[in-house]
C-alpha atoms as a PDB file:
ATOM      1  CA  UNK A   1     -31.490 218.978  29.926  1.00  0.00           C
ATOM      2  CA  UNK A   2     -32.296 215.458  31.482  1.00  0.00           C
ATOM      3  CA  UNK A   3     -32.251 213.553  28.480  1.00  0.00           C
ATOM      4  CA  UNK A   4     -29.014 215.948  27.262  1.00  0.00           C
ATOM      5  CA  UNK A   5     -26.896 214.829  30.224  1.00  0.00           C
ATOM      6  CA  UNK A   6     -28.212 210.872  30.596  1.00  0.00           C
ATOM      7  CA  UNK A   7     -27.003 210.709  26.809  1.00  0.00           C
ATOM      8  CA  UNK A   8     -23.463 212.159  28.054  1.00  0.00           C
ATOM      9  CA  UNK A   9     -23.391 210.390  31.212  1.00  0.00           C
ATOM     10  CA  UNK A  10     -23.138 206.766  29.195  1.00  0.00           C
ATOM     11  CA  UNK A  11     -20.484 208.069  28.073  1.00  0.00           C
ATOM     12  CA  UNK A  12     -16.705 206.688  30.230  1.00  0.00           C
ATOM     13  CA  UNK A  13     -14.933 210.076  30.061  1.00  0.00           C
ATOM     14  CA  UNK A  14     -18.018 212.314  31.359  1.00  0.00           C
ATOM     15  CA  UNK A  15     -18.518 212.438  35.042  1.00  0.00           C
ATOM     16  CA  UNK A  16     -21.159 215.396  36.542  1.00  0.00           C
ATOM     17  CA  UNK A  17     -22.581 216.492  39.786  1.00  0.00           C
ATOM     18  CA  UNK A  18     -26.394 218.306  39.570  1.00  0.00           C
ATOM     19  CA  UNK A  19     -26.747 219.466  43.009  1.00  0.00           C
ATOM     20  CA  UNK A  20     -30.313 221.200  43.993  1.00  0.00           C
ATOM     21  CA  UNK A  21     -30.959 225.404  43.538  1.00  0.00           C
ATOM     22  CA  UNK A  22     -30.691 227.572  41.334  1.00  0.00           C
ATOM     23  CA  UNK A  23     -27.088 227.868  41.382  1.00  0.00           C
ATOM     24  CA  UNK A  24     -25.845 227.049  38.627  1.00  0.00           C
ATOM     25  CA  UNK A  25     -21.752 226.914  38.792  1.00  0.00           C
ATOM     26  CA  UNK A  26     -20.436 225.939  42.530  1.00  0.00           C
ATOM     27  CA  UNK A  27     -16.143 226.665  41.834  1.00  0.00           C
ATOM     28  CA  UNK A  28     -16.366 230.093  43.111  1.00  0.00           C
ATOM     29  CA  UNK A  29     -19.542 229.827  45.207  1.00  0.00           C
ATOM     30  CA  UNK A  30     -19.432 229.907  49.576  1.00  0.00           C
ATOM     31  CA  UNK A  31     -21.493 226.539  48.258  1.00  0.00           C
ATOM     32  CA  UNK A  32     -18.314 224.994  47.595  1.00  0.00           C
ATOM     33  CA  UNK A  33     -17.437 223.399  51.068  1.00  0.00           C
ATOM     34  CA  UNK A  34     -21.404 222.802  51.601  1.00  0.00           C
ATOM     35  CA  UNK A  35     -22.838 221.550  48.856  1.00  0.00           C
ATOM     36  CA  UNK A  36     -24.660 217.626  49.476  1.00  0.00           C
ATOM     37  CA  UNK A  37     -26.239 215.936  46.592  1.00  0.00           C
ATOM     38  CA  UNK A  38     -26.777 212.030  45.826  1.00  0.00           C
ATOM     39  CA  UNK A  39     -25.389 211.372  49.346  1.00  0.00           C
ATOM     40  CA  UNK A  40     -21.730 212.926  48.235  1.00  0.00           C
ATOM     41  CA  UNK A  41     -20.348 216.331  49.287  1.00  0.00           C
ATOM     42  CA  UNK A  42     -19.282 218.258  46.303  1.00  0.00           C
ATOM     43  CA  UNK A  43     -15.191 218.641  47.778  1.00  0.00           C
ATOM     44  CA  UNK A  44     -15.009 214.667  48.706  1.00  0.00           C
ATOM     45  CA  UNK A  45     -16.288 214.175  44.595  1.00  0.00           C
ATOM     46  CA  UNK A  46     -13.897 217.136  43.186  1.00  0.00           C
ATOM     47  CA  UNK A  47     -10.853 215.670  44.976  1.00  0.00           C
ATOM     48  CA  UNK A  48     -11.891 211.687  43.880  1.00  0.00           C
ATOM     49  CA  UNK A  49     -12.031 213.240  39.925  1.00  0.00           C
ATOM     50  CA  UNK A  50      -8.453 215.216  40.592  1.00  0.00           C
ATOM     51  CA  UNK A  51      -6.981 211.972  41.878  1.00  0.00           C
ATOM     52  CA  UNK A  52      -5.237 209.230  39.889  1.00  0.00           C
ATOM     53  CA  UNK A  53      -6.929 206.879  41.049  1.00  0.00           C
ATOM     54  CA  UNK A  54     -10.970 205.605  40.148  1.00  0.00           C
ATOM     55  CA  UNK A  55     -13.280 208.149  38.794  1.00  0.00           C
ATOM     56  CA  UNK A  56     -16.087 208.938  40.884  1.00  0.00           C
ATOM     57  CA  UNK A  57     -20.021 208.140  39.626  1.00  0.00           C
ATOM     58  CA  UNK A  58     -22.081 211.051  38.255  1.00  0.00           C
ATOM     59  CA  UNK A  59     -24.033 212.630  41.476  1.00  0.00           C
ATOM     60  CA  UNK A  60     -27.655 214.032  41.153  1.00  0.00           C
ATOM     61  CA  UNK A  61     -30.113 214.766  44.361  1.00  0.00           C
ATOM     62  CA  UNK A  62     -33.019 212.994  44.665  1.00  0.00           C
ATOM     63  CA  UNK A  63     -35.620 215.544  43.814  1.00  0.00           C
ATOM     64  CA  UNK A  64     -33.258 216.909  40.447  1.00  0.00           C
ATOM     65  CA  UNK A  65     -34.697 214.643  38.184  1.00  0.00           C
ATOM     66  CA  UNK A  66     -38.549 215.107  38.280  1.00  0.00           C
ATOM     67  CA  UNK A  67     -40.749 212.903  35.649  1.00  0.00           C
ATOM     68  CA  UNK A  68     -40.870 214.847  32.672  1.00  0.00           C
ATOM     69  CA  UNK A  69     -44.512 216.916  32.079  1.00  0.00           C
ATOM     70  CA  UNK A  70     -46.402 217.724  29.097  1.00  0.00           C
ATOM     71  CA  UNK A  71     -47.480 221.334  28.628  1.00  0.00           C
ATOM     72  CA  UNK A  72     -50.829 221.904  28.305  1.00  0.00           C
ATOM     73  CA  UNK A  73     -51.729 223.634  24.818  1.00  0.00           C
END
């Protein structure tokens, strides 16, 4: 998934927000007006991508992207 969404997030017309849990979809979630990840809250970067005016950055907490592991065989 990592290297899935880095490839997309090069990309000028993709913009995501990985927050922490196990939840996996936040639009219908009491999450929602919570939610905190990479310093943003999830409404403040919703209403920046609704708005005409400049995109906001791709958003990922700090402990989402752990250094990838090799399974032992």
């Amino acid at each position: 998934m990592s290297s899935e969404l880095a490839a997309r997030q090069a990309s000028p017309n993709f913009r995501s927000y990985v927050a922490e849990g196990k939840t996996h979809t936040i639009l219908r979630a009491p999450l929602f007006f919570s939610e905190q990840s990479g310093g943003m809250a999830f409404t403040a970067w919703l209403a920046a991508l609704l708005n005409d005016g400049e995109l906001p950055g791709n958003e990922l907490c700090p402990t989402c992207q752990a250094p990838q592991t090799v399974c032992p065989q």
